[in-house]
N, C-alpha and C. Protein backbone atom coordinates (compact mmCIF):
# COMPACT_ATOMS: atom_id res chain seq x y z
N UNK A 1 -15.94 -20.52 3.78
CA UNK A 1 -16.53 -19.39 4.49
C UNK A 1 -17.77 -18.93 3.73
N UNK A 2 -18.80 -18.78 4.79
CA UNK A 2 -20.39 -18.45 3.81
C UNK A 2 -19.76 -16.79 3.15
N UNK A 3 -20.91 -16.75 2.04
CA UNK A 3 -20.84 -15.20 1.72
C UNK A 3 -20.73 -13.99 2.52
N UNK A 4 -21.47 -14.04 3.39
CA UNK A 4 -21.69 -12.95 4.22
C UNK A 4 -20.50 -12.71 5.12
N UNK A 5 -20.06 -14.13 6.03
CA UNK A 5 -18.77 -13.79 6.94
C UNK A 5 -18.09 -13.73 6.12
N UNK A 6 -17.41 -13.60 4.95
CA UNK A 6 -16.49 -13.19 4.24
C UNK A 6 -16.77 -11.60 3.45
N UNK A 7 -17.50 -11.26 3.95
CA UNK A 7 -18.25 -10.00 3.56
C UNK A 7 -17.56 -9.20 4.79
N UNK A 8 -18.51 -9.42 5.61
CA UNK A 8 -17.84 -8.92 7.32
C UNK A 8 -16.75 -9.28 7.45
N UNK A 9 -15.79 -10.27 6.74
CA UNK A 9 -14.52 -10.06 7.30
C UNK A 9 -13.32 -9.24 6.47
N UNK A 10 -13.85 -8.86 5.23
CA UNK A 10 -13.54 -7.99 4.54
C UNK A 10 -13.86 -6.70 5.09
N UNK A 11 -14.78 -6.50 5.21
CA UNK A 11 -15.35 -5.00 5.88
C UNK A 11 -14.55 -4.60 7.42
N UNK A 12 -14.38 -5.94 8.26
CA UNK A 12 -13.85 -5.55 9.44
C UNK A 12 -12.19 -5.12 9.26
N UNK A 13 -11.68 -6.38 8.39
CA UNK A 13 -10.29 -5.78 7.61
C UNK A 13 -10.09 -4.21 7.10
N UNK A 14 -10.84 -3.91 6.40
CA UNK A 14 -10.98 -2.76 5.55
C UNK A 14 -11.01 -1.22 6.27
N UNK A 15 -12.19 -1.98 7.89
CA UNK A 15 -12.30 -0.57 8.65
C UNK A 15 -11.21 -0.81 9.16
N UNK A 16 -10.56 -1.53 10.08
CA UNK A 16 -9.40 -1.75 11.11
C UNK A 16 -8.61 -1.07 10.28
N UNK A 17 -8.08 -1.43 9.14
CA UNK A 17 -7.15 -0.61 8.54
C UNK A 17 -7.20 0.85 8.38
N UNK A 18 -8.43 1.48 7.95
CA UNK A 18 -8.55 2.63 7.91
C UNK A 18 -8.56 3.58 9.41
N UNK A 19 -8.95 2.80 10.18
CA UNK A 19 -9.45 3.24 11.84
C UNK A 19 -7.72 3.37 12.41
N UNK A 20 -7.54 2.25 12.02
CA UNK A 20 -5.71 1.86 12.45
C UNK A 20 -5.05 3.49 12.04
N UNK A 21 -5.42 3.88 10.86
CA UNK A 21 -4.31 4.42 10.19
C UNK A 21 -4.57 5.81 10.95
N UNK A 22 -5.90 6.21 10.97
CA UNK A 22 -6.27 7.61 11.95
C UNK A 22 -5.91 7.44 13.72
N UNK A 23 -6.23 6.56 14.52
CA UNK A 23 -5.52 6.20 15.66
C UNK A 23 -4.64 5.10 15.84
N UNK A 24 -3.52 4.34 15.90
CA UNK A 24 -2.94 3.23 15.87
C UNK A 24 -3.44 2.59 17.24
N UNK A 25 -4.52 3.14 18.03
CA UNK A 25 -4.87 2.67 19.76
C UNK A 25 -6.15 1.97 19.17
N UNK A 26 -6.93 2.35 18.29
CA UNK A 26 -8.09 2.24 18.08
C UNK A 26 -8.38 0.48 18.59
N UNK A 27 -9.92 0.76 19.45
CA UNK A 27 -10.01 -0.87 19.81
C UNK A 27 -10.86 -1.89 19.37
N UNK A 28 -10.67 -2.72 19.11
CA UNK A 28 -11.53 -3.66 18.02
C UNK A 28 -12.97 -3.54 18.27
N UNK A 29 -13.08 -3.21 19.23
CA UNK A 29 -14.89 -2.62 19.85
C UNK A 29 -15.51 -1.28 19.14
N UNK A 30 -14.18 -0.33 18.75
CA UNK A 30 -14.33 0.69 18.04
C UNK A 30 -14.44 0.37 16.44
N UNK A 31 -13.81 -0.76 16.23
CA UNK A 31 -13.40 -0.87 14.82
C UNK A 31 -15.05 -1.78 14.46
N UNK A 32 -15.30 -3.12 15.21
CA UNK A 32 -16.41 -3.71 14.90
C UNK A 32 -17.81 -2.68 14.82
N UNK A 33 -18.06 -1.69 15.66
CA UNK A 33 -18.81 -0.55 15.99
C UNK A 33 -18.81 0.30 14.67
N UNK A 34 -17.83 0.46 13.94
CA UNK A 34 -17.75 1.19 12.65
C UNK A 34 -17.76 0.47 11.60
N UNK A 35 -17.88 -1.12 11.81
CA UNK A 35 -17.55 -1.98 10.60
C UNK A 35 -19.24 -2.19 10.54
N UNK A 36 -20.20 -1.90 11.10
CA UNK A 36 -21.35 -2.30 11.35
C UNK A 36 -21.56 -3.91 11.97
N UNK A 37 -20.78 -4.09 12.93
CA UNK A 37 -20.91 -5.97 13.03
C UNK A 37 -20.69 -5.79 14.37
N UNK A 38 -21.54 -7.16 14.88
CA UNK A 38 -21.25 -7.21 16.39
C UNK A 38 -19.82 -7.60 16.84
N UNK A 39 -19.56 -6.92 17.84
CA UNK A 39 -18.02 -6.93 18.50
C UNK A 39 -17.62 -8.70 18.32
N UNK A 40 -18.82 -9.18 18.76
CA UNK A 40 -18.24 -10.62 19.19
C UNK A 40 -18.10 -11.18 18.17
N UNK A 41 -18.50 -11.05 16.67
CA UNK A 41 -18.30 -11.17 15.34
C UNK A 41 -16.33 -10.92 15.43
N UNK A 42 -15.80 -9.88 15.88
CA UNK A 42 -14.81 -9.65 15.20
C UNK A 42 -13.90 -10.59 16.44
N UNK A 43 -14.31 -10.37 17.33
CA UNK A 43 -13.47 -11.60 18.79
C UNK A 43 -13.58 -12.77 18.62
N UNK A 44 -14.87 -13.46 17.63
CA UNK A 44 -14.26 -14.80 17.41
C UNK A 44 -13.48 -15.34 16.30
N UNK A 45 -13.44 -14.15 15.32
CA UNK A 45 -12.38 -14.54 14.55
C UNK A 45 -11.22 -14.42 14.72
N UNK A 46 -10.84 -12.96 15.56
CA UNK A 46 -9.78 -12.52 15.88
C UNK A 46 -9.66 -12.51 17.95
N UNK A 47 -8.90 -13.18 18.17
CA UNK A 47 -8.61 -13.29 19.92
C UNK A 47 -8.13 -12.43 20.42
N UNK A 48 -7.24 -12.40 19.29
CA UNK A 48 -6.65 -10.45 20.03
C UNK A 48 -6.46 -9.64 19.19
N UNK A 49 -6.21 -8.64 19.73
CA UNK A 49 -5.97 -7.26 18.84
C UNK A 49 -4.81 -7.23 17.89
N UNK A 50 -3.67 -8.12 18.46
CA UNK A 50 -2.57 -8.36 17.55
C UNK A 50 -3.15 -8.93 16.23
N UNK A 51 -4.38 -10.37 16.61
CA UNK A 51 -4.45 -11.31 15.84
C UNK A 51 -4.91 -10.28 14.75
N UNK A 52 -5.82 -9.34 14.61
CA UNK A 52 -6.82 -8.61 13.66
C UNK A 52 -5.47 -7.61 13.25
N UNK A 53 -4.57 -7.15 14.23
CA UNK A 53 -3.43 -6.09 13.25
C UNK A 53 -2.69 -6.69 12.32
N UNK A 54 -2.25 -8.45 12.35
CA UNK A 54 -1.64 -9.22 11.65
C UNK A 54 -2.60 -9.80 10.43
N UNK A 55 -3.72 -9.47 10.88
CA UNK A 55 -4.82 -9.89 9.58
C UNK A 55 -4.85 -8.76 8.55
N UNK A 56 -5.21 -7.43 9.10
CA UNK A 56 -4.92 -6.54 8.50
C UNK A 56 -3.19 -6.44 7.38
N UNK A 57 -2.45 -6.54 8.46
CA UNK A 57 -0.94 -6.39 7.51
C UNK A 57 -0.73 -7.42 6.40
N UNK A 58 -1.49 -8.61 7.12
CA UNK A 58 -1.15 -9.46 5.48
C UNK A 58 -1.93 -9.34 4.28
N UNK A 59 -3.21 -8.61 5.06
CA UNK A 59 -4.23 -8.61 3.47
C UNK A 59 -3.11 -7.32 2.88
N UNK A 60 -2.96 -5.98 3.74
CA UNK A 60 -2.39 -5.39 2.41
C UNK A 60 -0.73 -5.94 2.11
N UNK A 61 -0.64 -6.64 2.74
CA UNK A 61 0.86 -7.09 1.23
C UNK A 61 0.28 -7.66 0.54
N UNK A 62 -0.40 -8.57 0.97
CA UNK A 62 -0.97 -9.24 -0.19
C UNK A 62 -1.43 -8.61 -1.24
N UNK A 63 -1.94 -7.34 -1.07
CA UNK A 63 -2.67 -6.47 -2.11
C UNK A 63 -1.37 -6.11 -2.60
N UNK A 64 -0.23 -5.53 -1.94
CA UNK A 64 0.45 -5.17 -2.97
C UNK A 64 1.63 -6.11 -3.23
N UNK A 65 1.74 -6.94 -3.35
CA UNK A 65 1.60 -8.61 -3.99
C UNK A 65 1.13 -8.44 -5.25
N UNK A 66 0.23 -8.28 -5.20
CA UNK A 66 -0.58 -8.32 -6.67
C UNK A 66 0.08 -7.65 -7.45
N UNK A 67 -0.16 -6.43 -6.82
CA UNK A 67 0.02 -4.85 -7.56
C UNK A 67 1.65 -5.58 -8.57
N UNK A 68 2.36 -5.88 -7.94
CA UNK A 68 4.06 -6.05 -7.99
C UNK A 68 3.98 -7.20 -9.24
N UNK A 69 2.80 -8.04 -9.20
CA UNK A 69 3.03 -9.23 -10.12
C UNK A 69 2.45 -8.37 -11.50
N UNK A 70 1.14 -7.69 -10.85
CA UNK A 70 0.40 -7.44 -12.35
C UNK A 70 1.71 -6.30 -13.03
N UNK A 71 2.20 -5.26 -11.92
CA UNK A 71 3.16 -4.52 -13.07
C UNK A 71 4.15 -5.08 -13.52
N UNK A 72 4.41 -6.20 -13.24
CA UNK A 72 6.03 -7.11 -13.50
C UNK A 72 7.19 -6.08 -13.50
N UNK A 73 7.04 -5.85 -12.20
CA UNK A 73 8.62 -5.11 -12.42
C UNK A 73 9.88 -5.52 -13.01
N UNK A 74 10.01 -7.09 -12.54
CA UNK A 74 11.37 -7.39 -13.19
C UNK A 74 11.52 -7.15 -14.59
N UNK A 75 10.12 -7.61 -15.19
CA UNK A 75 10.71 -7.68 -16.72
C UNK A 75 9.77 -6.83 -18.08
N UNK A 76 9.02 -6.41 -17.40
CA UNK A 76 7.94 -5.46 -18.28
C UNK A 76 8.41 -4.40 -18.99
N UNK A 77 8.78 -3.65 -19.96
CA UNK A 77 9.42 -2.23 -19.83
C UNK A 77 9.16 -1.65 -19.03
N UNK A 78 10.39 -0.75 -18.34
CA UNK A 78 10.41 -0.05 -17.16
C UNK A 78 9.25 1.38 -17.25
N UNK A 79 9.09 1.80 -18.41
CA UNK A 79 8.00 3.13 -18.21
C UNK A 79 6.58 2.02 -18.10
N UNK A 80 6.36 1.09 -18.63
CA UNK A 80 4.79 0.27 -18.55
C UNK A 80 5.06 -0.17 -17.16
N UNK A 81 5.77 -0.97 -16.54
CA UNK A 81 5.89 -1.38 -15.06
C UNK A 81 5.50 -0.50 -13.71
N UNK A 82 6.77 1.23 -14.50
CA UNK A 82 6.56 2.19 -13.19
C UNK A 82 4.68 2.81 -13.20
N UNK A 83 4.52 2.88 -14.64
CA UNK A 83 2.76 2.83 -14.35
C UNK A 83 1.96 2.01 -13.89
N UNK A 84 1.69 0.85 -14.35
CA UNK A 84 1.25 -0.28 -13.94
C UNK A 84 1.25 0.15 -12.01
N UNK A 85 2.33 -0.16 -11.85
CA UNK A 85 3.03 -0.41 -10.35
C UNK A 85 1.45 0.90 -9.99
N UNK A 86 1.88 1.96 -9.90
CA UNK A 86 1.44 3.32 -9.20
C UNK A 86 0.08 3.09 -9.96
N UNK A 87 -0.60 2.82 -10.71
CA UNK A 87 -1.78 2.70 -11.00
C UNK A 87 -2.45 1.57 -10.23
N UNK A 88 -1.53 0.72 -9.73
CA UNK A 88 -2.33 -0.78 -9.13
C UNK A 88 -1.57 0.08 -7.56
N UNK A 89 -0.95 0.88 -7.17
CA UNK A 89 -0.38 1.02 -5.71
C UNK A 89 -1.78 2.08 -4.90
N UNK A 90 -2.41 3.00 -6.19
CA UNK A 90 -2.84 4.04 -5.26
C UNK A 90 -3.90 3.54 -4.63
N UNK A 91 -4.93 2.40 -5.60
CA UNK A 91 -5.96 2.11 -4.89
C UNK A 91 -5.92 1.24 -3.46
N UNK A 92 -4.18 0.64 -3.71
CA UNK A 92 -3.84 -0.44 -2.38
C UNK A 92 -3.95 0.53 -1.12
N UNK A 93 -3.15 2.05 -1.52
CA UNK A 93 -2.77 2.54 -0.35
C UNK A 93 -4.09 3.39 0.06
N UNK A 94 -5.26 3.32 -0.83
CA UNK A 94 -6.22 4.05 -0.55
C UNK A 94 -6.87 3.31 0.52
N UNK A 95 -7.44 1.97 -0.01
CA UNK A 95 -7.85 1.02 0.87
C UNK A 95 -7.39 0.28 1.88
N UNK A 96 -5.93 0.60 2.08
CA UNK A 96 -5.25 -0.27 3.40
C UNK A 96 -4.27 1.17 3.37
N UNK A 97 -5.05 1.78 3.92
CA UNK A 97 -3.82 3.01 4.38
C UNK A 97 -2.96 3.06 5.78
N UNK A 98 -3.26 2.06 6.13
CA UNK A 98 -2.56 1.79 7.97
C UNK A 98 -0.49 1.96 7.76
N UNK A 99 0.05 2.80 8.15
CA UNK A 99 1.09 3.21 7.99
C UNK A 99 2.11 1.52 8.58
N UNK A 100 2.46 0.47 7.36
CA UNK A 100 2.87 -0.57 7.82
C UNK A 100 4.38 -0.25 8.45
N UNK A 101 5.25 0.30 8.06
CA UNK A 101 6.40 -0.22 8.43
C UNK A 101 6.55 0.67 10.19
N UNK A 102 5.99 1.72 10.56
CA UNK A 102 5.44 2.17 11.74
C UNK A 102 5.24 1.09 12.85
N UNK A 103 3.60 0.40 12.41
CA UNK A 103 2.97 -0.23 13.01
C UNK A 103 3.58 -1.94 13.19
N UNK A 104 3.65 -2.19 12.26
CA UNK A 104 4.03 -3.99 11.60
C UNK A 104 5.29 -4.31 12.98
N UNK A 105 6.38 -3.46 13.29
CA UNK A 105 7.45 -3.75 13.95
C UNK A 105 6.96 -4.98 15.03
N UNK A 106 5.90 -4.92 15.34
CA UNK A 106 5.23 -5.70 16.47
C UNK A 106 4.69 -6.63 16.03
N UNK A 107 4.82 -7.34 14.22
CA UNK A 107 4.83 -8.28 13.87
C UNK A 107 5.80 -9.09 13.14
N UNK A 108 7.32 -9.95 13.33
CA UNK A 108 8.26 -9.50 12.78
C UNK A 108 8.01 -9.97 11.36
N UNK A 109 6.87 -11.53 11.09
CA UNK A 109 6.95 -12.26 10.11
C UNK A 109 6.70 -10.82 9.06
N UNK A 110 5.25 -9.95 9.39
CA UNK A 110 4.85 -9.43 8.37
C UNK A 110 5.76 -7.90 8.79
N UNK A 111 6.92 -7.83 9.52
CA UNK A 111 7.50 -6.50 8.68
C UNK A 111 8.75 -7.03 8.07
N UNK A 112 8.83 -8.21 7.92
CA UNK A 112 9.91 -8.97 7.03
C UNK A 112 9.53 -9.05 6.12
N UNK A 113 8.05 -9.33 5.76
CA UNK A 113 7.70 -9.43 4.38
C UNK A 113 7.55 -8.00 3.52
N UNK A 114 7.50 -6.57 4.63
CA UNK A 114 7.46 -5.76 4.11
C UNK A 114 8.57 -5.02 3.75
N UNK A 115 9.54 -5.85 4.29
CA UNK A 115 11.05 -5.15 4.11
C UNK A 115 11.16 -5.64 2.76
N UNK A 116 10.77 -7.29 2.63
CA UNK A 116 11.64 -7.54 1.40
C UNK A 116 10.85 -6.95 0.14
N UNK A 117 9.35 -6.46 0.52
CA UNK A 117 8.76 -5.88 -0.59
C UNK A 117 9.57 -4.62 -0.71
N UNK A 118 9.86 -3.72 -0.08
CA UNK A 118 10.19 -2.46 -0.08
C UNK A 118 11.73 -2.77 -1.21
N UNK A 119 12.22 -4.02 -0.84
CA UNK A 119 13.77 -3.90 -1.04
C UNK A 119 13.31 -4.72 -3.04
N UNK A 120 12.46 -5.18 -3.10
CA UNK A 120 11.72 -5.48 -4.25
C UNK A 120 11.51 -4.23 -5.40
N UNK A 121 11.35 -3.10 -4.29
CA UNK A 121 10.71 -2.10 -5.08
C UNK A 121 11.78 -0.97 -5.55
N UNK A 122 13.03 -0.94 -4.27
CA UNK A 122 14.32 -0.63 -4.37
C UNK A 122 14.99 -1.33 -5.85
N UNK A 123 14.85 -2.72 -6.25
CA UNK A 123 15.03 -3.26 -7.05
C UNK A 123 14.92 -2.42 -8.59
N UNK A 124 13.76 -2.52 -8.52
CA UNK A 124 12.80 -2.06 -9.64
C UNK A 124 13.65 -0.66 -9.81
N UNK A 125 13.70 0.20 -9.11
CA UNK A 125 14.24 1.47 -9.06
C UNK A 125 15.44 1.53 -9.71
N UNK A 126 16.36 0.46 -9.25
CA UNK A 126 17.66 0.37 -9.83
C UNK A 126 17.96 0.06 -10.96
N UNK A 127 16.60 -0.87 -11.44
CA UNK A 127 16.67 -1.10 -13.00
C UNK A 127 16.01 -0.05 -13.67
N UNK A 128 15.34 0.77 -13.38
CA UNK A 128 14.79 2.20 -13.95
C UNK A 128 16.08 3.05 -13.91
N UNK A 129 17.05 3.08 -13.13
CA UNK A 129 18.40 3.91 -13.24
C UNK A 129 18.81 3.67 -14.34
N UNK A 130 19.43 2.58 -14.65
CA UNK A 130 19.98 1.80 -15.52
C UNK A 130 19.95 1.55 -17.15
N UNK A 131 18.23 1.74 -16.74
CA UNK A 131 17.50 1.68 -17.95
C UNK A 131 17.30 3.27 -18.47
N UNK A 132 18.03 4.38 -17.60
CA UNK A 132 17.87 5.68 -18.43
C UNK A 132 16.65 6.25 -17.84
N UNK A 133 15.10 5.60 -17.38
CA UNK A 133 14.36 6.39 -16.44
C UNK A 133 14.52 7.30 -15.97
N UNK A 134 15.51 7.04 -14.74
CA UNK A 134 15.40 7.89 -13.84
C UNK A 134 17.49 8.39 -13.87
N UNK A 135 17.11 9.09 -13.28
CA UNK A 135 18.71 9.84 -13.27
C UNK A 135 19.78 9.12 -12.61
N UNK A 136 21.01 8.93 -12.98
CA UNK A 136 21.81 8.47 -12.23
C UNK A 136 22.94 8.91 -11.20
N UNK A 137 22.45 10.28 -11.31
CA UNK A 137 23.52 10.95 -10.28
C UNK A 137 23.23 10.92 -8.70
N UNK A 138 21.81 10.50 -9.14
CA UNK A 138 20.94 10.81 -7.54
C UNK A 138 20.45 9.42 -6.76
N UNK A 139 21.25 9.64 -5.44
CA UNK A 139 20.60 8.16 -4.77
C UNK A 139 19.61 7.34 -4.75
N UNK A 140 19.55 5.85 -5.07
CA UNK A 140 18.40 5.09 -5.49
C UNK A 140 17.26 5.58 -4.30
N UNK A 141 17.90 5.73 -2.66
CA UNK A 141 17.17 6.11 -1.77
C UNK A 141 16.03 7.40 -1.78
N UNK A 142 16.64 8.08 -2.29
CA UNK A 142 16.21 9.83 -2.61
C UNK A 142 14.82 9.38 -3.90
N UNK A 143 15.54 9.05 -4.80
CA UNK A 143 14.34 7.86 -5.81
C UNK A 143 13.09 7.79 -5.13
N UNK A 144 13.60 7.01 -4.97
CA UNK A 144 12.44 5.81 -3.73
C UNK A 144 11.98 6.94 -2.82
N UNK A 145 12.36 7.58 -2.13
CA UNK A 145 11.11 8.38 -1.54
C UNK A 145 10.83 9.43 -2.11
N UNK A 146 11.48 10.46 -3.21
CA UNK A 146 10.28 10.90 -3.89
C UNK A 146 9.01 10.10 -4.49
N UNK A 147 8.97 8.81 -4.81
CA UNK A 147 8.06 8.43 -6.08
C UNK A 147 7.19 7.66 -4.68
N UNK A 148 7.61 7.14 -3.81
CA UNK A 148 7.14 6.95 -2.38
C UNK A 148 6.01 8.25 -1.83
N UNK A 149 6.72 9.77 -1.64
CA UNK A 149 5.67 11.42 -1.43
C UNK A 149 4.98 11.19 -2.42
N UNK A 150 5.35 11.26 -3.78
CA UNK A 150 4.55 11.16 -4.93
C UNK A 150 3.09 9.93 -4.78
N UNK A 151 3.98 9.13 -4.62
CA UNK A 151 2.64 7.63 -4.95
C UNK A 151 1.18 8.64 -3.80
N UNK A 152 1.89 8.43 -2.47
CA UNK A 152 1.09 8.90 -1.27
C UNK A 152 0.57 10.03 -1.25
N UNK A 153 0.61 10.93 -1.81
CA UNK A 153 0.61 12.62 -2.05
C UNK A 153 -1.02 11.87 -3.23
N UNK A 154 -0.96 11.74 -4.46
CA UNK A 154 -1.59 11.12 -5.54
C UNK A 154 -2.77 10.20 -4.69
N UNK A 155 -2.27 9.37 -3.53
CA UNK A 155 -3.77 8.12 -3.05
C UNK A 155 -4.18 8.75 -2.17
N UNK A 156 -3.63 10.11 -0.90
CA UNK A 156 -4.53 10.58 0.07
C UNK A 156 -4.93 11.80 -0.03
N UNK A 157 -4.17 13.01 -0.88
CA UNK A 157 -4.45 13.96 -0.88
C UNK A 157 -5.64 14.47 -2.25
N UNK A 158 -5.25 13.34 -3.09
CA UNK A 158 -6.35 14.01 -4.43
C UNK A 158 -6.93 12.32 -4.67
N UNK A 159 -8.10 12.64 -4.18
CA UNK A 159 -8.66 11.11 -3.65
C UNK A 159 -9.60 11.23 -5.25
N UNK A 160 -9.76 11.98 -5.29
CA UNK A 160 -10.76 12.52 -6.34
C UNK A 160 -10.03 11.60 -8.07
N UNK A 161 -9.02 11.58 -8.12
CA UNK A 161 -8.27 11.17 -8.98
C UNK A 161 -8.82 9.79 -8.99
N UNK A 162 -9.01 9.16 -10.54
CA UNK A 162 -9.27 7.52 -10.48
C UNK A 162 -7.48 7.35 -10.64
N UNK A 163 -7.54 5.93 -10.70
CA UNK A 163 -6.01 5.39 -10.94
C UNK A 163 -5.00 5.30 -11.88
N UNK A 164 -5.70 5.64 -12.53
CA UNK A 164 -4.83 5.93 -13.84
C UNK A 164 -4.44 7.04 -14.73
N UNK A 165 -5.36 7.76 -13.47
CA UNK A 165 -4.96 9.19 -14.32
C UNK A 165 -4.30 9.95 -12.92
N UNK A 166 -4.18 9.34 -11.65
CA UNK A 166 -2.93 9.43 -10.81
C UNK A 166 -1.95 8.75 -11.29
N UNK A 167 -1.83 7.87 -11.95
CA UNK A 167 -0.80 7.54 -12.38
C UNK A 167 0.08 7.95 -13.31
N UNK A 168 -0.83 9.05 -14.31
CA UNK A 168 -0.77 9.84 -15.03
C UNK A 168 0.41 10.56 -14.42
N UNK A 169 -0.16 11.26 -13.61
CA UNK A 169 0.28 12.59 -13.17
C UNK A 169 1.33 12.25 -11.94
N UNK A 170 1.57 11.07 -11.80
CA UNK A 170 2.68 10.77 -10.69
C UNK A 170 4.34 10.78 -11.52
N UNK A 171 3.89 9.64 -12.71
CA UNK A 171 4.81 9.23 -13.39
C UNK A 171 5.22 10.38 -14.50
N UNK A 172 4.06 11.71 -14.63
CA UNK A 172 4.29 12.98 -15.44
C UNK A 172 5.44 13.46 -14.04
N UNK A 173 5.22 13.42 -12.80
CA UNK A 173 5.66 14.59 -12.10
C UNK A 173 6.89 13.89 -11.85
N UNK A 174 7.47 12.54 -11.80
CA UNK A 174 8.62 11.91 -11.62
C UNK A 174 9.45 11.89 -12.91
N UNK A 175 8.75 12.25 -13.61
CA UNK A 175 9.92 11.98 -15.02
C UNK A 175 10.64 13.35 -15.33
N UNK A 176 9.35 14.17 -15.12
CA UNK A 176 9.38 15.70 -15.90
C UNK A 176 9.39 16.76 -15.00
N UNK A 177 9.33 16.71 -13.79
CA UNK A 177 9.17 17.71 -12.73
C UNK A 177 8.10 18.22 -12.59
N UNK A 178 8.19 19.81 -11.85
CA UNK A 178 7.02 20.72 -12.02
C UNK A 178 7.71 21.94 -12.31
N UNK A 179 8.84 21.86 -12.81
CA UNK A 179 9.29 23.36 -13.01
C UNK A 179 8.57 23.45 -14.44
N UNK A 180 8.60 24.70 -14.91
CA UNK A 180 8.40 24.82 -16.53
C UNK A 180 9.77 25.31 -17.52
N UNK A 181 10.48 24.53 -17.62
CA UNK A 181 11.30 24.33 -18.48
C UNK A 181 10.68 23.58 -19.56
């Protein structure tokens, strides 16, 4: 692929996702129109609208793919991993913010792949129990979606934050609370 269409097809990825995440109707005429590229640019790569929502869903697993290898959850120490993880997650969810497990249902390959990431990350959680992290009285589920509000709270609401110093303050507010004790 020359430089440029891989430029535009990054950019058309990048808006669809973001466009996706503010309307889930949004139409590839809207999305090419905001990506700066001619419509027919994004129709001959993509035939349909599915084809470009399934392009979209795999670039971000793939991104957080990465994220999952560079923190090594399985085997990293669990306080370097849960940073790692949320320092490599906020910029994923900044840049592919399209709400997957919502949307994806209408793709099954890629909400299978997002189940087993999720159940990956469930993983990780359980060995942070285990390992004394995190508390053990309280459901791995309950876990998982605080540090889930947390991650998301940290990539959309204080955008202003670079990544590592959300990560800072994710993995300060999951360990230690916000009460002042």
């Amino acid at each position: 692929m020359r430089a440029d269409a891989a430029r535009n097809l990054d950019l058309v990825l990048k808006t669809g996702a973001r466009l996706l995440a503010e309307d889930p109707a949004t139409s590839m005429s809207a999305i090419a129109s905001t990506a700066g590229v001619d419509r027919r640019t994004v129709y001959r790569r993509f035939a349909t609208r599915e084809a470009l929502l399934s392009a979209v869903y795999t670039a971000k697993l793939d991104a957080v793919d990465r994220v999952f290898e560079q923190a090594r959850l399985e085997d990293a120490p669990v306080p370097v991993a849960l940073h790692r993880y949320v320092e490599g997650i906020v910029p994923v969810s900044r840049q592919w913010p399209v709400d997957m497990h919502r949307m994806m249902r209408g793709d099954p390959t890629a909400y299978a792949r997002a189940r087993e990431q999720s159940r990956r990350l469930d993983r990780f959680v359980e060995r942070a129990v285990r390992n004394g992290l995190f508390r053990s009285d309280l459901p791995v589920e309950w876990i998982r979606a605080v540090l889930d509000q947390v991650v998301a709270t940290a990539a959309h609401r204080f955008t202003d934050l670079a990544p590592p110093e959300a990560a800072d303050r994710v993995v300060e507010t999951l360990l230690r609370g916000v009460g002042s004790h």
